[in-house]
N, C-alpha and C. Protein backbone atom coordinates (compact mmCIF):
# COMPACT_ATOMS: atom_id res chain seq x y z
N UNK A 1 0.85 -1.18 0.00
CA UNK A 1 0.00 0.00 0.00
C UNK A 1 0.90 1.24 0.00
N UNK A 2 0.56 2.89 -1.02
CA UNK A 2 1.30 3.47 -0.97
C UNK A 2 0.45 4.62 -0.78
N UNK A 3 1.31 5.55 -0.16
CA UNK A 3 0.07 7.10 -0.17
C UNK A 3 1.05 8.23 -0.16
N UNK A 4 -0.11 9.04 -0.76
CA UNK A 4 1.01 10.22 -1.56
C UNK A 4 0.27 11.35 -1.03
N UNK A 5 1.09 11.89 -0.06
CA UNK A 5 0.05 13.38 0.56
C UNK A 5 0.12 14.50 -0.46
N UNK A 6 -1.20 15.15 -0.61
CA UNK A 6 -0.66 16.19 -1.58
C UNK A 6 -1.52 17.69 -0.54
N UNK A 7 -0.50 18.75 -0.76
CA UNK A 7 -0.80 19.83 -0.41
C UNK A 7 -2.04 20.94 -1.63
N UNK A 8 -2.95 21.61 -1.03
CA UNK A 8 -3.78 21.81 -2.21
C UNK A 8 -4.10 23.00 -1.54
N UNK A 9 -4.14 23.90 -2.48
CA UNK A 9 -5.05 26.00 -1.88
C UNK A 9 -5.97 25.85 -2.75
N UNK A 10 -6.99 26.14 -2.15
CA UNK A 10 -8.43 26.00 -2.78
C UNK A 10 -9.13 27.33 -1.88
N UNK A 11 -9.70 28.17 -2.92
CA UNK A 11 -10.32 29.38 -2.78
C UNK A 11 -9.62 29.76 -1.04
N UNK A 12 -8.50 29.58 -1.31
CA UNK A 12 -7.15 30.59 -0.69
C UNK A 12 -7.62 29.62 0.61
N UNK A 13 -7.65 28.65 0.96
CA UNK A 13 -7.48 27.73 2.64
C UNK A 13 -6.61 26.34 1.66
N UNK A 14 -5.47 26.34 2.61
CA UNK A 14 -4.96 25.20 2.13
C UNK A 14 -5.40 23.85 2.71
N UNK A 15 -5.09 23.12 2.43
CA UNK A 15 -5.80 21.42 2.53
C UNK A 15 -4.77 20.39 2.25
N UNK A 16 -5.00 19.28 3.07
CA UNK A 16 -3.99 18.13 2.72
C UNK A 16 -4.90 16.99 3.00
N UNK A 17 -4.85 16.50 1.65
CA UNK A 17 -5.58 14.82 1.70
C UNK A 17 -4.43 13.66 1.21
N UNK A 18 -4.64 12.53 1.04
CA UNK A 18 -3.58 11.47 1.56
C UNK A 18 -4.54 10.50 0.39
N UNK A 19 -3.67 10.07 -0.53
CA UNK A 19 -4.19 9.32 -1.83
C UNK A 19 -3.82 7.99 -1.04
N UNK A 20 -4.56 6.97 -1.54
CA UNK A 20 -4.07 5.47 -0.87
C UNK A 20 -3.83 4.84 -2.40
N UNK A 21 -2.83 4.15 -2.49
CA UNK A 21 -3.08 3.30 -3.20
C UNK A 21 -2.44 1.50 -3.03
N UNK A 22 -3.58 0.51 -3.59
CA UNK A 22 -2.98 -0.29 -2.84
C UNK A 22 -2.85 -1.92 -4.17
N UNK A 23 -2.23 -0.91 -5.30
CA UNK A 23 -1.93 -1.98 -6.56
C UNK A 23 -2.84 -2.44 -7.57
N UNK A 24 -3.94 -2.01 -7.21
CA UNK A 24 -5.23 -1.93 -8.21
C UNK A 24 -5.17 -1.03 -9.31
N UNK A 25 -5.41 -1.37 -10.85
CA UNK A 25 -5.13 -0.03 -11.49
C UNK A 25 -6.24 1.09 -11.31
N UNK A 26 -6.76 1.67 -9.89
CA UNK A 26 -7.38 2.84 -9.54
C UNK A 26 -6.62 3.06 -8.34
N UNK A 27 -6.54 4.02 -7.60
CA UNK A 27 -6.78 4.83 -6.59
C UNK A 27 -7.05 4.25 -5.46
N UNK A 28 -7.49 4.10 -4.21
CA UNK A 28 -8.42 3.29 -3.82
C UNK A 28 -8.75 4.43 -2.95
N UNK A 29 -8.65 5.17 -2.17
CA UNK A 29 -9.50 6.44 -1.53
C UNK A 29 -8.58 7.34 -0.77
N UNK A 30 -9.44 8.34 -0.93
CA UNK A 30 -8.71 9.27 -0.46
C UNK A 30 -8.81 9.91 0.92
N UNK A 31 -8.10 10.45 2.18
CA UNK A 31 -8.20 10.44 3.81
C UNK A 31 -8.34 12.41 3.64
N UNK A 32 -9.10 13.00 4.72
CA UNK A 32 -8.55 14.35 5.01
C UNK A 32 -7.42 14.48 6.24
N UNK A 33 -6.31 15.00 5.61
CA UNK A 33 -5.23 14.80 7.14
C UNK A 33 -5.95 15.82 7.93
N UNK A 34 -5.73 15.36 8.81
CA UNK A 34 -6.31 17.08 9.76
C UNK A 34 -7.63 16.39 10.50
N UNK A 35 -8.12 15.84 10.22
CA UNK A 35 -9.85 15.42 10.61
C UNK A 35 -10.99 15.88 9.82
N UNK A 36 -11.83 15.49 9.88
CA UNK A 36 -13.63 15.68 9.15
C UNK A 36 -13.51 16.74 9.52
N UNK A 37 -13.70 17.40 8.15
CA UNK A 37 -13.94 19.04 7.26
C UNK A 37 -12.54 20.13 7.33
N UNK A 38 -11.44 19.03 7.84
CA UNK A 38 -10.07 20.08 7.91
C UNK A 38 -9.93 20.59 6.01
N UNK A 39 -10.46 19.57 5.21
CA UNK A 39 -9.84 20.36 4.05
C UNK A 39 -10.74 21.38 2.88
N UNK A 40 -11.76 21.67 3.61
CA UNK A 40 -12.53 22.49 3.38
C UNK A 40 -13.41 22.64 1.80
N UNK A 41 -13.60 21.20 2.11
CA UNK A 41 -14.74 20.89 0.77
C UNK A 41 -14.20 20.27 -0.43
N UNK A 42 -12.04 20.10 -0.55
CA UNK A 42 -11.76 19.80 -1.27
C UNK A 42 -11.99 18.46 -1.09
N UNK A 43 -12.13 17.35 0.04
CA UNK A 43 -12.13 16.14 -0.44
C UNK A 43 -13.58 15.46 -1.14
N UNK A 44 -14.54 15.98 -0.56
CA UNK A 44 -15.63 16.14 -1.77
C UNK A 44 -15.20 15.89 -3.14
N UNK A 45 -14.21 17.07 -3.64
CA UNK A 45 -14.40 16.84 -5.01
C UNK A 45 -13.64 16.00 -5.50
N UNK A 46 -12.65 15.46 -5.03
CA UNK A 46 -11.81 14.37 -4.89
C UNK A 46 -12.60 13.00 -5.18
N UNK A 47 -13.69 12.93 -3.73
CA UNK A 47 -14.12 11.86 -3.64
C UNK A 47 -15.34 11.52 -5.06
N UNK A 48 -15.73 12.85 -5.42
CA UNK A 48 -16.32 12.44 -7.08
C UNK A 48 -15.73 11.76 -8.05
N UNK A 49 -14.27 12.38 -7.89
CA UNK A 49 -13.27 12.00 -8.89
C UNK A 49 -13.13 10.69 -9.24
N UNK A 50 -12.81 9.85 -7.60
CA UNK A 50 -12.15 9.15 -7.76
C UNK A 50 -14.04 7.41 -7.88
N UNK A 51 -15.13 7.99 -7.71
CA UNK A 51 -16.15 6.98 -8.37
C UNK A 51 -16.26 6.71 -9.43
């Protein structure tokens, strides 16, 4: 299993979510570091992304 933190500024609040991946050719989900709603709506759009 590998995870790749990425730093993100979104309408100027920065955010850090944590990609998992665990050898599947997708993604497998994505974490908010910080806790529920630290990244301020970006993992939402993430989590569209990645269905």
């Amino acid at each position: 299993e590998f995870r790749v933190r990425l730093e993100i500024k979104y309408l100027g609040k920065r955010s850090k979510i944590d990609f998992v991946y665990d050898g599947t050719p997708k993604w497998t989900h994505a974490t908010e570091v910080g806790g529920t709603c630290s990244s301020h709506g970006v993992i939402e759009l993430f989590q569209k992304l990645l269905n």
